[in-house]
C-alpha atoms as a PDB file:
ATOM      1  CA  UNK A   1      61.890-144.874  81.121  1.00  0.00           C
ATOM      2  CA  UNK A   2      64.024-141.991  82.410  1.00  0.00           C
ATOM      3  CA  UNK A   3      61.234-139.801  82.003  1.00  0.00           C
ATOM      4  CA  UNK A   4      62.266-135.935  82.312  1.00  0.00           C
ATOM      5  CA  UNK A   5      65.864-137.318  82.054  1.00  0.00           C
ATOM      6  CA  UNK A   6      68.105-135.962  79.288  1.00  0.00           C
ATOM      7  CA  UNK A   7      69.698-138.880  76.896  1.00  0.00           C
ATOM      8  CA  UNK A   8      73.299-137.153  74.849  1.00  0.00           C
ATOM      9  CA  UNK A   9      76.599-138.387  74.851  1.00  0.00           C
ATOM     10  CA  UNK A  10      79.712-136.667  76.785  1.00  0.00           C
ATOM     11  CA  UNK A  11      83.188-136.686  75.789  1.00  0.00           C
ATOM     12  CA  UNK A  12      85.353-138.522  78.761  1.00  0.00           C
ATOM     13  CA  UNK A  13      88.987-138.974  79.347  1.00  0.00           C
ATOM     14  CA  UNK A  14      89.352-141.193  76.196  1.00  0.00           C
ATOM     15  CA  UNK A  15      86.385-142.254  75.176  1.00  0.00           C
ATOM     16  CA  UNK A  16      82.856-140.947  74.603  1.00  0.00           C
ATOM     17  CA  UNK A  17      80.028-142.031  76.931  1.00  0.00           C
ATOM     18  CA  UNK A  18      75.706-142.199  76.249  1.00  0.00           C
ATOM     19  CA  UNK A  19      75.174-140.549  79.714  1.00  0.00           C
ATOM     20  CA  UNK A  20      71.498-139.652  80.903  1.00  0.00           C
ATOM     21  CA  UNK A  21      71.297-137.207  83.613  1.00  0.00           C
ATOM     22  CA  UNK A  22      67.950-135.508  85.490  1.00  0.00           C
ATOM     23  CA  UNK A  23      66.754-133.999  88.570  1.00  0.00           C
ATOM     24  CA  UNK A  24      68.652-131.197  90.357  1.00  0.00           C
ATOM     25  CA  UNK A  25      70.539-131.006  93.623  1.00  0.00           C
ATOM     26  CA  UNK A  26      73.370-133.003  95.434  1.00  0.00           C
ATOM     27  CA  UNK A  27      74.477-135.123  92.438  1.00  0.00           C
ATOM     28  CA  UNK A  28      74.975-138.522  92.355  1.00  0.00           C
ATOM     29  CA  UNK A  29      77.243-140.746  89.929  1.00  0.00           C
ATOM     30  CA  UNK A  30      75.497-143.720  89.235  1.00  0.00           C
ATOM     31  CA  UNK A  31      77.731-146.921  87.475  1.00  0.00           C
ATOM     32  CA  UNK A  32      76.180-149.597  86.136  1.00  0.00           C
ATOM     33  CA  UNK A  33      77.711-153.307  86.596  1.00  0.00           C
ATOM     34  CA  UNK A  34      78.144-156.623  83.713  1.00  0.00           C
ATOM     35  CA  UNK A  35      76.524-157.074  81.079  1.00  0.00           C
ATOM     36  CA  UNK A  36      73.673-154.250  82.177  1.00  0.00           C
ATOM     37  CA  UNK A  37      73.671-150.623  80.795  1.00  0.00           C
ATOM     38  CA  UNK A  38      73.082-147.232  82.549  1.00  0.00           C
ATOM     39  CA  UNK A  39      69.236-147.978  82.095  1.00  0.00           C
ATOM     40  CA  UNK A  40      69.456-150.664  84.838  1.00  0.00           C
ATOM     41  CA  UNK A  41      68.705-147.810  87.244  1.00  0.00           C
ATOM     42  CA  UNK A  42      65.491-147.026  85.498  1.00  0.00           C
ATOM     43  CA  UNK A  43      63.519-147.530  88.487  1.00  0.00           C
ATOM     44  CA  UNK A  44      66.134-145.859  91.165  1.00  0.00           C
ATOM     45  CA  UNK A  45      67.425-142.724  89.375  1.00  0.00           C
ATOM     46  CA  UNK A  46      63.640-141.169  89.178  1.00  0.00           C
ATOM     47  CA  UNK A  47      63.055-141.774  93.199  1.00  0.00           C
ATOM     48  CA  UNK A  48      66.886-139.897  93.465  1.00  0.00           C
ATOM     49  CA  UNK A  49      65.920-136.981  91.658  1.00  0.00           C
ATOM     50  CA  UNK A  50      62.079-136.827  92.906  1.00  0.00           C
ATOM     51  CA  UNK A  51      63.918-136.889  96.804  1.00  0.00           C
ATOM     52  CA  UNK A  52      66.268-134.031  95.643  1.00  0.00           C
ATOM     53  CA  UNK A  53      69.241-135.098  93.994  1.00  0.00           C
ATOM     54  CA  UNK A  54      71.117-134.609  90.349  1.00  0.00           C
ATOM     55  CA  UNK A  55      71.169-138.163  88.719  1.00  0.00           C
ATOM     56  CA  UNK A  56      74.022-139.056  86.667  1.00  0.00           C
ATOM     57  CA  UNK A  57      73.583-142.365  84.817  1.00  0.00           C
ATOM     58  CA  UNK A  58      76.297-143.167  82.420  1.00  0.00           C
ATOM     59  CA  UNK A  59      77.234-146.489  79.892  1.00  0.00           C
ATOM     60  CA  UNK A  60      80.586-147.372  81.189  1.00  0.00           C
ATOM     61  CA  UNK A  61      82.977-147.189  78.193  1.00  0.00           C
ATOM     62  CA  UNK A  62      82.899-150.829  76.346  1.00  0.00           C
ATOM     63  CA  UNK A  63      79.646-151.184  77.566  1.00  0.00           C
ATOM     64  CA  UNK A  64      75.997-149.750  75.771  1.00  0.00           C
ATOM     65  CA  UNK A  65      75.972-147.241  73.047  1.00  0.00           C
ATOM     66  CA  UNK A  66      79.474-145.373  74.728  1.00  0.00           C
ATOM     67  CA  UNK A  67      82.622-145.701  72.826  1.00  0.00           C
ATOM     68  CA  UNK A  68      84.692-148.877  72.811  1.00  0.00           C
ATOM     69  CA  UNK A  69      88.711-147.798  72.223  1.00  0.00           C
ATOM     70  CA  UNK A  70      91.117-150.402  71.090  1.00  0.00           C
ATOM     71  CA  UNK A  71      92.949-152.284  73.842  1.00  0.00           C
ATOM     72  CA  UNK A  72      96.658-153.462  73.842  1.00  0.00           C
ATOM     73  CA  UNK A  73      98.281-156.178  75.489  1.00  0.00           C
ATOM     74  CA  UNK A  74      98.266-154.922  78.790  1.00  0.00           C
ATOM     75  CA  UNK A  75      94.265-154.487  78.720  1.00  0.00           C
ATOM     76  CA  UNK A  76      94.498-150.601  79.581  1.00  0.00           C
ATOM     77  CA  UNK A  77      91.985-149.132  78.098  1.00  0.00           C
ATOM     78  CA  UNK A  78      89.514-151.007  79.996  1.00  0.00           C
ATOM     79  CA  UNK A  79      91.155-150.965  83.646  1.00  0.00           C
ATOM     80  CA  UNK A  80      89.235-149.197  85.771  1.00  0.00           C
ATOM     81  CA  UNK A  81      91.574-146.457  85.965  1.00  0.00           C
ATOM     82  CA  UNK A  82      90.564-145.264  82.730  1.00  0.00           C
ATOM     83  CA  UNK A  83      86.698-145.803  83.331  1.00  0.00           C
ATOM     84  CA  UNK A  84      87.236-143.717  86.488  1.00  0.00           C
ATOM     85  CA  UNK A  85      88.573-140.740  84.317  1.00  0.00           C
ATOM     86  CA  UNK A  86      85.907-141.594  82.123  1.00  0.00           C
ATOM     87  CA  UNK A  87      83.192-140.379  84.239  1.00  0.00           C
ATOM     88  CA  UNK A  88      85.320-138.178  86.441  1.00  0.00           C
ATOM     89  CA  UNK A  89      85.730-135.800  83.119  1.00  0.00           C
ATOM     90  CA  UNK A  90      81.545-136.606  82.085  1.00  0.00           C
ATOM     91  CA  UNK A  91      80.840-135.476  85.678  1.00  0.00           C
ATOM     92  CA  UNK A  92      83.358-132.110  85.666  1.00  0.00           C
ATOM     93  CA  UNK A  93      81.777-131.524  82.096  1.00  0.00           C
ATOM     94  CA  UNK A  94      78.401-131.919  83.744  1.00  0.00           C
ATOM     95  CA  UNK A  95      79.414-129.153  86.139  1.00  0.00           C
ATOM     96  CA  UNK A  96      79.789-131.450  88.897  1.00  0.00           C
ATOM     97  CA  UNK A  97      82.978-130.759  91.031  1.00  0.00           C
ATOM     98  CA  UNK A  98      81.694-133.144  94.171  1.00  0.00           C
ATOM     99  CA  UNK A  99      79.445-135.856  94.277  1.00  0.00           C
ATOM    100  CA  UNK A 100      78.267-139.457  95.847  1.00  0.00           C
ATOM    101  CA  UNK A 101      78.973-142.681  93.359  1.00  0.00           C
ATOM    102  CA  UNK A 102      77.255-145.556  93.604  1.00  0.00           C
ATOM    103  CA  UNK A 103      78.651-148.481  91.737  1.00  0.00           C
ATOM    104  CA  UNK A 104      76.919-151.979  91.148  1.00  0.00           C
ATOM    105  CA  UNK A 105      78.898-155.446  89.931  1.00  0.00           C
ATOM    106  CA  UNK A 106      81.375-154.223  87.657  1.00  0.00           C
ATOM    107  CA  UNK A 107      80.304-150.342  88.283  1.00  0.00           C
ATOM    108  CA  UNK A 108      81.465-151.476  91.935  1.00  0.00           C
ATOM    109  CA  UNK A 109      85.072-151.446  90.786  1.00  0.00           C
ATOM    110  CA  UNK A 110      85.070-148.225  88.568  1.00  0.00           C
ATOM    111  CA  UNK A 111      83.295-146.409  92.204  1.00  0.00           C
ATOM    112  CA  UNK A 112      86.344-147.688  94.309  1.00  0.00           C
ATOM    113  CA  UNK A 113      89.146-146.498  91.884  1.00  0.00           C
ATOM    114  CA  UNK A 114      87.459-143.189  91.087  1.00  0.00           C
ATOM    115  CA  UNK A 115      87.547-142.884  95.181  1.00  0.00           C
ATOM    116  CA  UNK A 116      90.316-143.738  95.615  1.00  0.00           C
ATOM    117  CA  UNK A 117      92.855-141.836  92.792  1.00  0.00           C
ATOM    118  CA  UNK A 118      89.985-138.681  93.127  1.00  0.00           C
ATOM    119  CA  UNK A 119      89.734-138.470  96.463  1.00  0.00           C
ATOM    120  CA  UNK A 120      88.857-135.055  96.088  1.00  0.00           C
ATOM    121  CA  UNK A 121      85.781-135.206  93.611  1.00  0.00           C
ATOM    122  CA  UNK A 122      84.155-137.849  95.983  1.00  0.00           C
ATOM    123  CA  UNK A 123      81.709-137.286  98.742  1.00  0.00           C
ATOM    124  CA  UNK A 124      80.688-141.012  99.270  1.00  0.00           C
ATOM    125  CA  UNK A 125      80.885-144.091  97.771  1.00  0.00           C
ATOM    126  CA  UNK A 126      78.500-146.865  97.927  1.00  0.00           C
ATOM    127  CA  UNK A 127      79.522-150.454  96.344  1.00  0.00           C
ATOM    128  CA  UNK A 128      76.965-152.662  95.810  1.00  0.00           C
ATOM    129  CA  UNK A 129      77.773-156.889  95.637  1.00  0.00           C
ATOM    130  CA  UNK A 130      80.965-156.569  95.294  1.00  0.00           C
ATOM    131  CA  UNK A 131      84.687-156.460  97.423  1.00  0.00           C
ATOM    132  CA  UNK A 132      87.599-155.129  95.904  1.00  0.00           C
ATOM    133  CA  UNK A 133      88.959-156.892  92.607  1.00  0.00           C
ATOM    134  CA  UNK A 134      92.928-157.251  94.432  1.00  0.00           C
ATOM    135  CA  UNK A 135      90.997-158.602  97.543  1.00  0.00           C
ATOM    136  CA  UNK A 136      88.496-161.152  95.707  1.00  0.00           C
ATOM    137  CA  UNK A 137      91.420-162.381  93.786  1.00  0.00           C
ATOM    138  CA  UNK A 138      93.750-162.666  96.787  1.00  0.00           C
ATOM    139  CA  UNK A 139      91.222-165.114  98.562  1.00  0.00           C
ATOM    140  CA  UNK A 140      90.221-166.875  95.722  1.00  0.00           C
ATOM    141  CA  UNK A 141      89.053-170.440  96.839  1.00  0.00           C
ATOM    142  CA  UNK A 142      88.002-173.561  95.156  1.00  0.00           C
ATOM    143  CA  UNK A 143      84.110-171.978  96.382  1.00  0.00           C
ATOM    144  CA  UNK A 144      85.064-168.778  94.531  1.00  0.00           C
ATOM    145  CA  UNK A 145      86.471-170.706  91.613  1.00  0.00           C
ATOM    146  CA  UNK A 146      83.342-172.699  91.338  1.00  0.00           C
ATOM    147  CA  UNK A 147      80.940-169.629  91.681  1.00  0.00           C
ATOM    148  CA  UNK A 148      82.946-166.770  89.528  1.00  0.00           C
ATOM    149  CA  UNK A 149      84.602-169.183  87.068  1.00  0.00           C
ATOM    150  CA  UNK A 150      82.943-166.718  84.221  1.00  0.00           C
ATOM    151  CA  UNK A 151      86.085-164.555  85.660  1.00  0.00           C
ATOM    152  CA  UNK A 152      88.653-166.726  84.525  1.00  0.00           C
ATOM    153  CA  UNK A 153      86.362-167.737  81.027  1.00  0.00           C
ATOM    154  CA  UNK A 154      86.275-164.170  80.087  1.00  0.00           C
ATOM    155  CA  UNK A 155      89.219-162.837  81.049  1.00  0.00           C
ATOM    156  CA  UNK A 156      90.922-165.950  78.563  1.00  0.00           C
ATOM    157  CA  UNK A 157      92.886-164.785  75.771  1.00  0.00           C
ATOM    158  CA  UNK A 158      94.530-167.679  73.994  1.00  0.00           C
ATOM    159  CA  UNK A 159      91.017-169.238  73.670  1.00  0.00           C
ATOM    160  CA  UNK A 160      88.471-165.978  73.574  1.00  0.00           C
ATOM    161  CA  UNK A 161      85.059-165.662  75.110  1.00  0.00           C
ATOM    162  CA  UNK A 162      83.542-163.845  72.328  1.00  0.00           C
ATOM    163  CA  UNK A 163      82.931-166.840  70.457  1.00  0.00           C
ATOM    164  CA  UNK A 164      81.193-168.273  72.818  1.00  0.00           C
ATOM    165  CA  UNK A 165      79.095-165.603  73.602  1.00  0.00           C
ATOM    166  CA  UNK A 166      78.358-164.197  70.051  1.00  0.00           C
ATOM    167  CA  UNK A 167      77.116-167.672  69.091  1.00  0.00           C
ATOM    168  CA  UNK A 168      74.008-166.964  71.225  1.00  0.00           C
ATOM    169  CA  UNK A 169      74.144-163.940  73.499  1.00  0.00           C
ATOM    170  CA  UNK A 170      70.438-164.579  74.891  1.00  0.00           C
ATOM    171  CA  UNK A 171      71.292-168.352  75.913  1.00  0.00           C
ATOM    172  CA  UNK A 172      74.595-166.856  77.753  1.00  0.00           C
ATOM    173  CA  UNK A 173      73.368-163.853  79.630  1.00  0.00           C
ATOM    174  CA  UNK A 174      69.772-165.392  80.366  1.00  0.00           C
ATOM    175  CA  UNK A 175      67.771-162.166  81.726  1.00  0.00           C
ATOM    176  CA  UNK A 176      64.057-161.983  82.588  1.00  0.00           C
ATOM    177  CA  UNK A 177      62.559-158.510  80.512  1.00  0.00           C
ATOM    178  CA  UNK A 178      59.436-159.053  83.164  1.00  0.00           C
ATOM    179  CA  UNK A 179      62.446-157.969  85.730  1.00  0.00           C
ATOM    180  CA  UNK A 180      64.309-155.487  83.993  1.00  0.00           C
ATOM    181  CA  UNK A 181      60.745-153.689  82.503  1.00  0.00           C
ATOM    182  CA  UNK A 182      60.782-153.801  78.566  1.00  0.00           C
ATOM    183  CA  UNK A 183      62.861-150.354  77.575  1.00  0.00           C
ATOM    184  CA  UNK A 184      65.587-151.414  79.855  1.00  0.00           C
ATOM    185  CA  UNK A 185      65.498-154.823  78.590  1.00  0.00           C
ATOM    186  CA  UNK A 186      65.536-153.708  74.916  1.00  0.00           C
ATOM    187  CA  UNK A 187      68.237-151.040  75.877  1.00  0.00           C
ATOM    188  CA  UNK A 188      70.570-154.065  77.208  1.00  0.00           C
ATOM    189  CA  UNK A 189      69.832-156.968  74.018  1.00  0.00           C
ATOM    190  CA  UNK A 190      70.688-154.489  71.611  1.00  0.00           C
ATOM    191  CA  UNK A 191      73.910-154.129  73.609  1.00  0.00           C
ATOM    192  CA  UNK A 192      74.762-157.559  73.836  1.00  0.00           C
ATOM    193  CA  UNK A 193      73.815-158.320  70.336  1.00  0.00           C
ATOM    194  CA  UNK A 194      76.894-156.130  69.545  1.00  0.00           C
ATOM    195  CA  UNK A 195      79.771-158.410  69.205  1.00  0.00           C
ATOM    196  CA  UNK A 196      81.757-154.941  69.819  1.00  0.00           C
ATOM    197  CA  UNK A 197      80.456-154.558  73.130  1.00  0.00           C
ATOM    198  CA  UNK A 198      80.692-157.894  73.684  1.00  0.00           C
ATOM    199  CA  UNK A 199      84.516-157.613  73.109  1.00  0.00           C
ATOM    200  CA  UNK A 200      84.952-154.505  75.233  1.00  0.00           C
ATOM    201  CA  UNK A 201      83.143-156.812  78.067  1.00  0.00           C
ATOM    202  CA  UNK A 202      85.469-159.386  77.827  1.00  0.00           C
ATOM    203  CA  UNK A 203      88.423-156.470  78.250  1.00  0.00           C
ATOM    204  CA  UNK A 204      87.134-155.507  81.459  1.00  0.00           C
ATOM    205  CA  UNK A 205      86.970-159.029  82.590  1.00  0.00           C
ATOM    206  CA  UNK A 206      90.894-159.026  81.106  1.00  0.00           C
ATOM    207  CA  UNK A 207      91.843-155.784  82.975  1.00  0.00           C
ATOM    208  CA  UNK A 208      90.510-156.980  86.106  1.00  0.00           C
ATOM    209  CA  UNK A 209      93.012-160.085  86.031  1.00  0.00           C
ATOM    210  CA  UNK A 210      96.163-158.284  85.741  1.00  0.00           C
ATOM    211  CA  UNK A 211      95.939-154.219  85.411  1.00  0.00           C
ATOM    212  CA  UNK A 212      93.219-153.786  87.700  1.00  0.00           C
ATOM    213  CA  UNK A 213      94.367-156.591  90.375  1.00  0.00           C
ATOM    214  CA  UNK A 214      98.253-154.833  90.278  1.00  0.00           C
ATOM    215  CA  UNK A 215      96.224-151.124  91.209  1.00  0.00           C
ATOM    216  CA  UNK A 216      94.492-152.506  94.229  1.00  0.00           C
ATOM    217  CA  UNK A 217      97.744-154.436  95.169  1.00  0.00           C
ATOM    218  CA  UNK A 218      99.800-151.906  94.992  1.00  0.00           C
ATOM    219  CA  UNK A 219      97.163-149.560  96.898  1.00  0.00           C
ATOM    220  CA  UNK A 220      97.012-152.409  99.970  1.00  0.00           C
ATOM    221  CA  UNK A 221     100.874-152.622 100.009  1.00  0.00           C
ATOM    222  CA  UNK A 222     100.703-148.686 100.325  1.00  0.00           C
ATOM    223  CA  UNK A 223      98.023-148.368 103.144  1.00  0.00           C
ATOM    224  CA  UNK A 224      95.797-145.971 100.756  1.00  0.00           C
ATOM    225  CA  UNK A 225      92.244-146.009 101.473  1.00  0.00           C
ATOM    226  CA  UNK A 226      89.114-144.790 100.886  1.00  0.00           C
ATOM    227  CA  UNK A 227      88.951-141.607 102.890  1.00  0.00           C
ATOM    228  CA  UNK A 228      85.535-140.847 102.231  1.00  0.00           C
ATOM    229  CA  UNK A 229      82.867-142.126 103.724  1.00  0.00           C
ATOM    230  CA  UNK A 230      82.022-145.552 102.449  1.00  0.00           C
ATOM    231  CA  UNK A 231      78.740-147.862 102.402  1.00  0.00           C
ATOM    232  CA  UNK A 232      78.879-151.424 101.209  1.00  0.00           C
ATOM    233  CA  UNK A 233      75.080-152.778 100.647  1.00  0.00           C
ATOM    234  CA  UNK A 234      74.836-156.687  99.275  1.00  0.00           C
ATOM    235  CA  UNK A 235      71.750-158.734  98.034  1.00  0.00           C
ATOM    236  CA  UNK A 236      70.255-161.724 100.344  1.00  0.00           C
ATOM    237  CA  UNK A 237      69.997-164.224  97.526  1.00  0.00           C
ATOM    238  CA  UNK A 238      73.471-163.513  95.962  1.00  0.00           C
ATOM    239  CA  UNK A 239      76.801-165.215  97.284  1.00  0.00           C
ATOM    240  CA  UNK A 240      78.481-162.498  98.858  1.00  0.00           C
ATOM    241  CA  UNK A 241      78.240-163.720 102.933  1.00  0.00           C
ATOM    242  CA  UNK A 242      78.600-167.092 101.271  1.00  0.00           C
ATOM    243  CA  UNK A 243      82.089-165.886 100.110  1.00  0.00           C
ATOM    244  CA  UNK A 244      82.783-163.962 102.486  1.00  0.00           C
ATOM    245  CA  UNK A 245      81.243-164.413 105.593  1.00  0.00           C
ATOM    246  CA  UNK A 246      81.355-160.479 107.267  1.00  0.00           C
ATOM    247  CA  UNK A 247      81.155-159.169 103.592  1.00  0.00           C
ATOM    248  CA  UNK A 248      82.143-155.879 105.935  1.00  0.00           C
ATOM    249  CA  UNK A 249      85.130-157.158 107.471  1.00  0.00           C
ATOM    250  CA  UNK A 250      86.838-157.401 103.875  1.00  0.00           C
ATOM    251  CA  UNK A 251      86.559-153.580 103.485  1.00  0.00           C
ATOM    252  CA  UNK A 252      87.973-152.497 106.831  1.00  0.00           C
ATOM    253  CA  UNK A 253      91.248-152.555 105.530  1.00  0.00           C
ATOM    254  CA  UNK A 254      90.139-149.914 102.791  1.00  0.00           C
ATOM    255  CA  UNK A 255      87.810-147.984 104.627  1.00  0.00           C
ATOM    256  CA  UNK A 256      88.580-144.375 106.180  1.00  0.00           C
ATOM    257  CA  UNK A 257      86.662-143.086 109.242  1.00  0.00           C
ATOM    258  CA  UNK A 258      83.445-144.336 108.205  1.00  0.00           C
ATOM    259  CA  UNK A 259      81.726-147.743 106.856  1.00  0.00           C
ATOM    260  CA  UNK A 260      78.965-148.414 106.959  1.00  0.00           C
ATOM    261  CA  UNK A 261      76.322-151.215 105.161  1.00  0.00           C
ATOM    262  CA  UNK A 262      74.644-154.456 105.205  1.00  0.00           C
ATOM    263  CA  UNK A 263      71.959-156.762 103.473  1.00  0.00           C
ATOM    264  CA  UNK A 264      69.639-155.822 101.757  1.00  0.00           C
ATOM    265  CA  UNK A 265      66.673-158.440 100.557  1.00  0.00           C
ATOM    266  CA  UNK A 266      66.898-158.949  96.676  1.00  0.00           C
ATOM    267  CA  UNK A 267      68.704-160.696  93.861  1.00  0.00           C
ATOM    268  CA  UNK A 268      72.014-159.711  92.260  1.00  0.00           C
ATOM    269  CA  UNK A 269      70.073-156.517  90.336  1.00  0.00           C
ATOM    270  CA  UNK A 270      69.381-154.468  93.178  1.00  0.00           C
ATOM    271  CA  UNK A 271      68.797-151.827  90.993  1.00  0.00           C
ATOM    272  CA  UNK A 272      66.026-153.768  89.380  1.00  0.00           C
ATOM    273  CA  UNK A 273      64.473-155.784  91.954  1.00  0.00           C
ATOM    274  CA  UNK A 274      64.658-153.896  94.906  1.00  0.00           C
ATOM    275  CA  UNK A 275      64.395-150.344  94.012  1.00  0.00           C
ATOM    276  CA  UNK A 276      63.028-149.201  97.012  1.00  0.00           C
ATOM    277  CA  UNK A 277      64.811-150.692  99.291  1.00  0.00           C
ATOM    278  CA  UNK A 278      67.901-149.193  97.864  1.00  0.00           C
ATOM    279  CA  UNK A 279      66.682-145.708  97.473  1.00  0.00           C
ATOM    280  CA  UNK A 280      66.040-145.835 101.446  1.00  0.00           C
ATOM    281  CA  UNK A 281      69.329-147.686 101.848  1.00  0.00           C
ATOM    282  CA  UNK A 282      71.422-144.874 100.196  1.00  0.00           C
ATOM    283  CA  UNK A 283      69.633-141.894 101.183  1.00  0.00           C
ATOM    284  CA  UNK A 284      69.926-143.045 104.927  1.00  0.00           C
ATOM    285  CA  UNK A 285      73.262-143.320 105.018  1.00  0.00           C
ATOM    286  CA  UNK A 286      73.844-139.928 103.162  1.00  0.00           C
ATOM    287  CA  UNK A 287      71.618-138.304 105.455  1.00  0.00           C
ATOM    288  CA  UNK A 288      73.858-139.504 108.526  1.00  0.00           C
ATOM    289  CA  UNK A 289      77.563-138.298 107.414  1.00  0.00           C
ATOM    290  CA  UNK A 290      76.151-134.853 109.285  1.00  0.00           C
ATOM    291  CA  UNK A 291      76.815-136.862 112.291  1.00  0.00           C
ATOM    292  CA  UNK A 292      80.864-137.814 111.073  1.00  0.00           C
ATOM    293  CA  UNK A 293      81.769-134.420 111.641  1.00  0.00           C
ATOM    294  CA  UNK A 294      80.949-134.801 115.595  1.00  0.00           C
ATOM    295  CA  UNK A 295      81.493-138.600 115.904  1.00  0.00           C
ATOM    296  CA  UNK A 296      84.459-139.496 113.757  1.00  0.00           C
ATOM    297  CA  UNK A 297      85.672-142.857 113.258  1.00  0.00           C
ATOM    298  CA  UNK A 298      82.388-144.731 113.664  1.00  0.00           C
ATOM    299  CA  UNK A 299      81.771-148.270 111.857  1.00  0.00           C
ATOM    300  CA  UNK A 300      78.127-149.303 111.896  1.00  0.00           C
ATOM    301  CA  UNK A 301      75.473-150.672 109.620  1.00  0.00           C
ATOM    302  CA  UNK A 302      72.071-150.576 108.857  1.00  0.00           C
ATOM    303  CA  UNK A 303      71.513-154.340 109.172  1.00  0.00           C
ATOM    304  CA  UNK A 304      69.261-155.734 106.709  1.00  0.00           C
ATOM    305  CA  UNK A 305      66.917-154.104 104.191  1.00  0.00           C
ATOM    306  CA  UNK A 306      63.645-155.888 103.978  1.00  0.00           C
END
């Protein structure tokens, strides 16, 4: 797994991340999503570096071997804002000024902030399955209820997840090793095995509820958006056109000059399933922003990834 990829640990804005990093050129920020770890992108980060690129793969903090502060009533320490400096520090440390993110599930969230409160440290942004927290919360429907309820379970406080999840973490989370390969599936039991991690989890669910739903609010009300350019790439057998419809039309509002995405034929781990397919996905639309500079202003989209 990860093989001519260096494994250490990197201090961030707050907490201390496992971060593996390889390959050399343009670097790319890669942010893993719920309840995965940075070796999710076992298969993708190798094809990255072999087509040119620096691969940064960190643990978010809370999640995997990185560090798991306290929290405090507010949820904080686990808003996205602080996972953003997080990896904005590893990647500075790294001796990375500029560079594309790519953010999956949960790692979706961390990508947006980081592009949107360091606009200057981005290049591009690519979210995969996922709309804005402040937006998915703001059209939550009896559909969304019924699909996401783990949302609203997780992010309980009165009557805590952990419990629940601790009891049997295998029967909860349910993943297929024969999908994830068998270091990356090792890599992510012992993680959920850890009732710590399993707590800082259930803060991020927590954050996203209130901290991380009054950021993006407060960035709508303010007209701030994502100036770089931004690609939005979504999995065929997931729910996100079921929930949305024109999974694009919910990031036009946040989008600068450029958006740009579209389905791509997989399950919810992208990463996993369809490595591929992504690799060609993301590397297409970095090789295009040449063409921003003469055609600003452009919305298109690769249409779908098979």
């Amino acid at each position: 797994m990860f093989d001519g990829f260096e494994l250490t640990r990197c201090e961030g804005d707050g907490a201390r991340l496992r971060v593996r990093h390889g390959g050399s050129g343009p670097a790319v920020l890669l942010l893993h999503g719920h309840p995965r770890t940075h070796a999710t992108w076992h298969r993708v980060a190798p094809l990255l570096a072999a087509a040119g690129h620096t691969v940064v793969c960190p643990d978010l903090r809370g999640y995997g071997e990185s560090d798991k502060p306290p929290t405090d009533e507010r949820h904080r320490p686990y808003a996205k804002r602080a996972m953003a400096g997080d990896v904005l520090a590893v990647m500075r440390r790294l001796g990375h000024e500029r560079f594309a993110v790519v953010g999956h599930d949960r790692g979706a969230y961390v990508a947006t902030r980081l592009a949107l409160d360091h606009p200057e440290a981005v290049t591009a942004v690519s979210v995969l399955d996922a709309v804005p927290i402040g937006e998915a919360l703001r059209r939550c429907d009896a559909t969304f209820a019924a699909s996401w309820w783990h949302w609203f379970f997780l992010g309980q406080t009165d009557k805590p997840a952990e419990r629940v999840i601790n009891a049997d973490p295998d029967a909860w989370y349910k993943a297929a090793p024969e999908q994830m390969g068998a270091d990356a599936y090792e890599d992510y039991r012992r993680a959920i095995h850890d009732p710590a991690t399993v707590h800082a989890m259930c803060e991020d669910y927590r954050a996203g509820l209130g901290i991380d739903r009054e950021h993006d609010d407060a960035d709508r009300r303010d007209g701030r958006r994502i100036g770089c350019p931004l690609q939005v790439l979504w999995a065929t057998r997931d729910d996100m056109a079921d929930l949305y419809g024109d999974v694009l039309s919910v990031w036009r509002d946040w989008a600068g000059d450029r958006l740009d995405g579209g389905p791509i034929a997989s399950g919810h781990h992208i990463a996993e399933e369809a490595p591929e397919e992504l690799v060609t996905a993301l590397r297409g639309f970095w090789q295009s922003l040449d063409d921003d500079v003469r055609s600003p202003g452009a919305v298109g989209g690769h249409g779908p990834v098979t």
